[in-house]
Protein backbone atom coordinates (compact mmCIF):
# COMPACT_ATOMS: atom_id res chain seq x y z
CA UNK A 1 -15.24 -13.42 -40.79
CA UNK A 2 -16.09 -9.71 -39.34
CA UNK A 3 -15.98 -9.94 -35.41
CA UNK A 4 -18.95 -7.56 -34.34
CA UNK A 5 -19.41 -5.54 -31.53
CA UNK A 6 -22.40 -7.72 -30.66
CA UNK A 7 -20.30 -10.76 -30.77
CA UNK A 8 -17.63 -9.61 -28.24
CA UNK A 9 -20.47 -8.52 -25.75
CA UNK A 10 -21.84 -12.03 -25.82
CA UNK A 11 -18.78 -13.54 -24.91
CA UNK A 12 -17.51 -10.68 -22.63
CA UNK A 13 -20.89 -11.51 -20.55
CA UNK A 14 -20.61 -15.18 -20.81
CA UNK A 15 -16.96 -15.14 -19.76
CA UNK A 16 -16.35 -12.35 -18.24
CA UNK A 17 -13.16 -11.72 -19.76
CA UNK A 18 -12.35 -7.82 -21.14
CA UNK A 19 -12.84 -6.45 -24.49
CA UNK A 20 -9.73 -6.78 -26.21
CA UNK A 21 -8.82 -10.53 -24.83
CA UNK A 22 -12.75 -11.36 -26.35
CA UNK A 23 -12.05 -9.80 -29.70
CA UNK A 24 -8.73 -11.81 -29.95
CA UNK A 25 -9.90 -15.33 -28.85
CA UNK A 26 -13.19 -14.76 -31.32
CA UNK A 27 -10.75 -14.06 -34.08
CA UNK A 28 -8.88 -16.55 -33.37
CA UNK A 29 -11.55 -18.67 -33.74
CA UNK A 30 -13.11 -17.38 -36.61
CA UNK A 31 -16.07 -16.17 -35.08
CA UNK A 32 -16.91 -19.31 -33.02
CA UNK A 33 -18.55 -18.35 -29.78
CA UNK A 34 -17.89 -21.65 -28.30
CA UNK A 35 -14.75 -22.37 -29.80
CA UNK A 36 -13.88 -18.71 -28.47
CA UNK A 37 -14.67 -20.20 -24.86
CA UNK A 38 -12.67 -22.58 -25.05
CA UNK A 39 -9.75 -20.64 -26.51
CA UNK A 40 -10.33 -18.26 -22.98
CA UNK A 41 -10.43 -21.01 -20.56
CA UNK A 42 -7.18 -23.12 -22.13
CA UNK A 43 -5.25 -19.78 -21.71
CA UNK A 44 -7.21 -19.73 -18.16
CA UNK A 45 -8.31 -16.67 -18.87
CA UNK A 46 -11.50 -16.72 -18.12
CA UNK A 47 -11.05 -18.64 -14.96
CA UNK A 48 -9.45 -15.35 -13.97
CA UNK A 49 -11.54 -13.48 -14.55
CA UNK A 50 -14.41 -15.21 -12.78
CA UNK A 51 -11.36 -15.40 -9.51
CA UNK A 52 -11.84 -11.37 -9.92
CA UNK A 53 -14.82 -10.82 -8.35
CA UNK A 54 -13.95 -12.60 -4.96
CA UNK A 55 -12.37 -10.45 -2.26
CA UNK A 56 -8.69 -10.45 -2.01
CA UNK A 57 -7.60 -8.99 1.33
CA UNK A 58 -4.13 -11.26 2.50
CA UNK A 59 -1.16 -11.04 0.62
CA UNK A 60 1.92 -8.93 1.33
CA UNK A 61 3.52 -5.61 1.50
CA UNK A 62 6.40 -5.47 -0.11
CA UNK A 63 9.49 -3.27 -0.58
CA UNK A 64 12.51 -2.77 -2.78
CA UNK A 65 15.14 -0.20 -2.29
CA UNK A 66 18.13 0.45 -3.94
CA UNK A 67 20.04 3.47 -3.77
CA UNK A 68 18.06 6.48 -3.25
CA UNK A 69 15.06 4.84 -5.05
CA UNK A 70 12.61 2.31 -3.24
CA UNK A 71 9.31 1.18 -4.19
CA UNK A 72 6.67 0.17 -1.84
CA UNK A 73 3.91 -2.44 -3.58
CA UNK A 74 0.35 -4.11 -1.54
CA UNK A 75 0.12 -6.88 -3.64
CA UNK A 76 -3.30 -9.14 -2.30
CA UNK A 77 -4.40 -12.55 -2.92
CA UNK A 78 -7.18 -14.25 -1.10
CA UNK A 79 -5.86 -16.39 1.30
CA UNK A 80 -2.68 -16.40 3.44
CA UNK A 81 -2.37 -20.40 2.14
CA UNK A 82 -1.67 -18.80 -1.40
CA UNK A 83 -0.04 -15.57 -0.12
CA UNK A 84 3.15 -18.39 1.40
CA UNK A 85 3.32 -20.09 -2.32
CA UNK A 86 6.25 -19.99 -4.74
CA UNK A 87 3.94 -18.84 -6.93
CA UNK A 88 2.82 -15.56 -5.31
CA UNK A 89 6.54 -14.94 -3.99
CA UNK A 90 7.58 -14.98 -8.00
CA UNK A 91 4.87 -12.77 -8.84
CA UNK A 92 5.75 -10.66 -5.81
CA UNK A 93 9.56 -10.18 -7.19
CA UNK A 94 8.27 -9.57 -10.84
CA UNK A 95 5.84 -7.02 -9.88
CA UNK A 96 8.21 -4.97 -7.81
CA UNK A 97 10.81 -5.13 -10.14
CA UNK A 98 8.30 -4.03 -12.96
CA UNK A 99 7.25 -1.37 -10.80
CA UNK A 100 10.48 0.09 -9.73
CA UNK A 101 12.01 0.41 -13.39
CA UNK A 102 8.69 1.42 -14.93
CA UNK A 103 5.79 3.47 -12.70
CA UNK A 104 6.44 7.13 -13.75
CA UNK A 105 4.48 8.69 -10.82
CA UNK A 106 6.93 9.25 -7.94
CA UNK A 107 6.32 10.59 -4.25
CA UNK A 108 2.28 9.95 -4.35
CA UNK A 109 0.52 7.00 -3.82
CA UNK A 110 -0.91 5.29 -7.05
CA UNK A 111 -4.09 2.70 -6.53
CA UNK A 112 -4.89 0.34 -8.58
CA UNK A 113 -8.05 -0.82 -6.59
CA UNK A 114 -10.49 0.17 -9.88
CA UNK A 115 -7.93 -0.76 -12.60
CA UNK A 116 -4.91 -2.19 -13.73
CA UNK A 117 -2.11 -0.36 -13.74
CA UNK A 118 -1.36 -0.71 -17.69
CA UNK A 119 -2.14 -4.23 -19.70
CA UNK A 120 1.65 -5.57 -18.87
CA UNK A 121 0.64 -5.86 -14.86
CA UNK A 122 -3.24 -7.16 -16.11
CA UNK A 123 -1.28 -10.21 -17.81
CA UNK A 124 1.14 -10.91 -15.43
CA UNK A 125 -1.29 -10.86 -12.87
CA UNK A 126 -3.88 -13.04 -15.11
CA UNK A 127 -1.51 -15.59 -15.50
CA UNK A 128 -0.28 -16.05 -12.08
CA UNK A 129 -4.10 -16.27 -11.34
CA UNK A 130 -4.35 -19.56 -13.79
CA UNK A 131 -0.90 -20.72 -12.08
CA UNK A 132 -2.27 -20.05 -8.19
CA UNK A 133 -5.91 -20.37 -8.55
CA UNK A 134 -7.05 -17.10 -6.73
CA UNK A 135 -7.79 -13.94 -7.44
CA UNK A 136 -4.69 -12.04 -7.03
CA UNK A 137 -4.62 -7.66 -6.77
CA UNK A 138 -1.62 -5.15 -7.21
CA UNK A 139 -3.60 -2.94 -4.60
CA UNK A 140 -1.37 0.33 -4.18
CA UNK A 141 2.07 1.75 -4.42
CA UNK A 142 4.33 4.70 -4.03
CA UNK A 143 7.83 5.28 -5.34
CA UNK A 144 10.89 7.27 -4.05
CA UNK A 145 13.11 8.61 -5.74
CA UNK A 146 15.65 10.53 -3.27
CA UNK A 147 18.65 13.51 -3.70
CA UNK A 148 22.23 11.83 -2.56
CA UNK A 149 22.25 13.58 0.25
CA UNK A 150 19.42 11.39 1.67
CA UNK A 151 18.86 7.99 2.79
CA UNK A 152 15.74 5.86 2.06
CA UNK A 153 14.85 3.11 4.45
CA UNK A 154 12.10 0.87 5.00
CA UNK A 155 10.59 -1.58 7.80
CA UNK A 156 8.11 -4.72 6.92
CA UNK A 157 6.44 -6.03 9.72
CA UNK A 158 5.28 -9.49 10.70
CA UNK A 159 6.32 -11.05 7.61
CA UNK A 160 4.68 -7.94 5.60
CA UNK A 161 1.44 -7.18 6.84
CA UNK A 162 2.96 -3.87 7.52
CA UNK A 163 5.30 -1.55 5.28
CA UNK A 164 6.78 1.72 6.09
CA UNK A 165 9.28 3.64 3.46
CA UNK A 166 10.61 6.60 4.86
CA UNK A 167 13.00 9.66 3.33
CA UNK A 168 16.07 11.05 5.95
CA UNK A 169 18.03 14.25 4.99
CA UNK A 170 21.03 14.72 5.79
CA UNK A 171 23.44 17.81 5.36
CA UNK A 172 25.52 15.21 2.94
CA UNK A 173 25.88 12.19 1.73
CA UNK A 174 28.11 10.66 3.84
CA UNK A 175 26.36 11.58 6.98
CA UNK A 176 23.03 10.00 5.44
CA UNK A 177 24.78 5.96 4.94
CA UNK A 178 26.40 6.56 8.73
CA UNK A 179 25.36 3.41 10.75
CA UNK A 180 23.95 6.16 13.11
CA UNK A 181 21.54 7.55 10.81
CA UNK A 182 20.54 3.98 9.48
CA UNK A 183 19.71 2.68 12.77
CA UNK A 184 17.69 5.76 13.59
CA UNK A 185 15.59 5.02 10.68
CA UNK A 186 14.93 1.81 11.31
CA UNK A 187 13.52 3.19 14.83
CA UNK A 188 11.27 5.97 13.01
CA UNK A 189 9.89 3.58 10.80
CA UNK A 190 9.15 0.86 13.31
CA UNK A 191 7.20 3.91 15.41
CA UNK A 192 5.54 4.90 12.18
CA UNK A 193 4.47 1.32 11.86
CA UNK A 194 3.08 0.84 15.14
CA UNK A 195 2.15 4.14 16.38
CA UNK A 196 0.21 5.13 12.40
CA UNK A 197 0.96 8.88 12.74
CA UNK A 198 -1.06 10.77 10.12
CA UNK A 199 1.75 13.37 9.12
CA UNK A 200 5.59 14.76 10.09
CA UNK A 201 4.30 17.70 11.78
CA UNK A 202 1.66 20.38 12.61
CA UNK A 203 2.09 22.15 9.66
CA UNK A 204 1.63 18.84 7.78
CA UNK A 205 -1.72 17.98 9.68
CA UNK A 206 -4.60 16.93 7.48
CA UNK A 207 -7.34 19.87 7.96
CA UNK A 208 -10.01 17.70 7.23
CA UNK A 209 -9.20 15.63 10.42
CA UNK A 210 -8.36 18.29 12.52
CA UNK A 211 -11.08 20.28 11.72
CA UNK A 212 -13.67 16.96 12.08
CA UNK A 213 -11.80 16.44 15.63
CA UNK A 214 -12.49 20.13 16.59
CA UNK A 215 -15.90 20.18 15.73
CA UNK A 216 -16.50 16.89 17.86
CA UNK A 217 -14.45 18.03 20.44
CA UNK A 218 -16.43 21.46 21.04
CA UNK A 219 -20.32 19.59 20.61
CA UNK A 220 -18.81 17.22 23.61
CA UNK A 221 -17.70 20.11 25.89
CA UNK A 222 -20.74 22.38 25.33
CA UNK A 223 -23.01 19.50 26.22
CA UNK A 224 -21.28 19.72 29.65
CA UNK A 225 -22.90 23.29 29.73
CA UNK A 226 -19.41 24.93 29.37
CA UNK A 227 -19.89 28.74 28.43
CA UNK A 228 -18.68 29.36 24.61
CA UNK A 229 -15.22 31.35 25.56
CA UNK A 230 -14.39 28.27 28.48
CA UNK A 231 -15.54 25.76 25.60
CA UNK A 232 -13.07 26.81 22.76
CA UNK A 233 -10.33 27.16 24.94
CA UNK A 234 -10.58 23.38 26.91
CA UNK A 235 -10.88 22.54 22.93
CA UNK A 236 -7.59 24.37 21.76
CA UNK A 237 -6.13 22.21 24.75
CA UNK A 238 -7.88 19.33 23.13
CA UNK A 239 -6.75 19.28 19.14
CA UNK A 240 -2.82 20.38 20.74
CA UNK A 241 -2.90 16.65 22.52
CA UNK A 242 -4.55 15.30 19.67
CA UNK A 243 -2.36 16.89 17.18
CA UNK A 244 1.11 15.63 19.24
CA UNK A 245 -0.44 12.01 19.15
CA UNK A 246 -0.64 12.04 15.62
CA UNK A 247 2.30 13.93 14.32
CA UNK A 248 5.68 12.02 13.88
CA UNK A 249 8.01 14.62 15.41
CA UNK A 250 5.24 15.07 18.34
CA UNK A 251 4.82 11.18 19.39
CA UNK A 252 6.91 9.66 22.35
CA UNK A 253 9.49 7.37 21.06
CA UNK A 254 8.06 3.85 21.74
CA UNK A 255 11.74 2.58 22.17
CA UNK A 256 12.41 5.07 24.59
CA UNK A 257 9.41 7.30 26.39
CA UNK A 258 11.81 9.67 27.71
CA UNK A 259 12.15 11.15 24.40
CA UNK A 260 9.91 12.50 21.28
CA UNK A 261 10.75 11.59 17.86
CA UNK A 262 11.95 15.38 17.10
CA UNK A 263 14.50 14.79 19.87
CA UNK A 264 15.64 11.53 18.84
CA UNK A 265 16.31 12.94 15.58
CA UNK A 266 18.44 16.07 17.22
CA UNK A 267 20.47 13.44 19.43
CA UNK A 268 21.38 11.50 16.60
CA UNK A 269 22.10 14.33 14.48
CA UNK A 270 24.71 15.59 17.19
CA UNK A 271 26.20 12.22 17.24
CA UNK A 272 27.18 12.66 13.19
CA UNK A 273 27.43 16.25 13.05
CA UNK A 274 25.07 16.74 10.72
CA UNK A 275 21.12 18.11 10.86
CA UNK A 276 18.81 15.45 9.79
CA UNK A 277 15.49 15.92 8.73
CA UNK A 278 12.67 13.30 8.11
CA UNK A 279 10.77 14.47 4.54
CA UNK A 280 8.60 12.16 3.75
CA UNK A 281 6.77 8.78 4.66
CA UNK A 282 4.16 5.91 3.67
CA UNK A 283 2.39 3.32 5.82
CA UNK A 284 0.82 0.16 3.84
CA UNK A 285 -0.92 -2.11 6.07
CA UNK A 286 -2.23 -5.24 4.53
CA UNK A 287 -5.83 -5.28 3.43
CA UNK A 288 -6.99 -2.11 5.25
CA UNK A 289 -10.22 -0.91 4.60
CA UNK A 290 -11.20 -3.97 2.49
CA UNK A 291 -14.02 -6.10 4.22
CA UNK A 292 -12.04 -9.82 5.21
CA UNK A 293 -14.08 -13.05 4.99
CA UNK A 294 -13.59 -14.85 7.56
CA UNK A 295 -12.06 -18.59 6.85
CA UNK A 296 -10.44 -21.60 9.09
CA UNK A 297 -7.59 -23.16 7.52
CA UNK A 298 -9.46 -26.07 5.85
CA UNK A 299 -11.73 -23.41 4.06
CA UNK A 300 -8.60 -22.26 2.71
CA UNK A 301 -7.65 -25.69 1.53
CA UNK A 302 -10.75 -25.75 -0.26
CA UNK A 303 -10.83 -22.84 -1.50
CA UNK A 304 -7.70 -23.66 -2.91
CA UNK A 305 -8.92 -27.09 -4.33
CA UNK A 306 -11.60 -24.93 -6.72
């Protein structure tokens, strides 16, 4: 029997399944819309799909590093209940391991907020859905992939509700696996993860921000009747605070105020004889940006019993 376009749309809008997965269920059943149906919800497919639509905000960030290569993965579910499961912690482990060997993009942060990533991740994730019973998101994530000379480290926080990956460059490779240099990083990325810098350094500095800042910065002052030339230059003083608050090498070591980052790097770089040089980082905190539902616990219970 010919499967027509019309026929996929009707069960695509009754199930809410994709294209391809309606096509293949109807032809499986031989053009049987109901049959079809069924076929989608045995393979829990379509109970998936309907999951999809409900906001998925806990979860985990996760890491993997090995080598000079790490991979940094937001994976989301819906509730922390499900996020603590066997089954999310095996789906965790599969989808940074499928990442790490396979994502091509490298040093840039890939989302995956509008689509899947490729159909592999859509049907691992679709069947951990049927397994878990929530809707379940790879989110976002960015790869490393380092020169010998360097060292990548990262820092989850509070079980991962915060990730940091960070690049150190050293003058060799030796000097980059010294315990020095290791414990240094784990220091840098514990400041990146509580103090959120936006960059390494001035140069660095988004100019969208700064230039946002400056323009709020100067309307405050003049409406304190400041003349222009007085204005600009309590402003300059302004965006140079605002810009060492912001900027990693700038910030005051929260381990140790007596020092900036930039001079914590130099002391430690004295101590192995070698110049270090932070190149690169990410900061993943868990469900930023998307808008949480709040639940007690025995919402989540439910919510897990439907």
């Amino acid at each position: 029997m010919e499967i027509t376009a019309g026929l996929v749309k009707e069960l695509r809008e009754k199930s809410g399944v994709g294209m391809m997965d309606c096509k293949k269920a109807l032809m499986e059943a031989n053009g049987d819309l109901d049959a079809a149906m069924q076929i989608l919800k045995d393979k829990g497919i379509a109970k998936a799909a309907k999951k999809a639509s409900r906001v998925a905000a806990e979860g985990a960030v996760l890491v993997s590093i090995e080598g000079n290569k790490g991979l940094m993965l937001e994976l989301n579910c819906e509730t922390d209940f499900a996020a603590k499961s066997d089954g999310f912690k095996e789906l965790s482990k599969k989808m940074l391991d499928y990442f790490a060997k396979n994502a091509k993009e490298e040093n840039q942060v890939v989302s995956m907020e509008e689509n899947f990533y490729n159909a592999e991740v859509e049907t691992m994730t679709k069947e951990a859905v049927a397994v878990i019973g929530e809707n379940i998101k790879p989110r976002r994530f960015v790869k490393y992939e380092a020169g010998e000379k360097s060292l990548v480290h990262s820092y989850v926080h509070m079980g991962g509700k915060i990730g940091v990956m960070l690049e150190i460059e050293a003058c060799c490779a030796d000097c980059a696996k010294k315990p020095e240099v290791v414990e240094m990083a784990d220091g840098i990325a514990m400041q990146i993860a509580s103090m959120r810098p936006d960059c390494i350094d001035e140069s660095s500095f988004p100019q969208d921000k700064l230039e946002s800042e400056r323009h709020a910065a100067l309307a405050q002052v003049m409406e304190l009747g400041k003349p222009q030339a007085v204005a600009e230059k309590i402003v300059e003083g302004k965006l140079k605070k605002f810009i060492a608050e912001n900027t990693l090498l700038e910030q005051q070591f929260v381990m140790n105020n007596d020092l900036k980052i930039k001079d914590y790097i130099k002391e430690t770089g004295k101590k192995v004889g070698c110049e270090l040089k932070v190149v690169r980082f990410n900061r993943f905190e868990l469900g930023e940006g998307i808008e949480k539902k709040v639940e007690n616990f025995a919402e989540e219970v439910a919510a897990q019993m439907k």
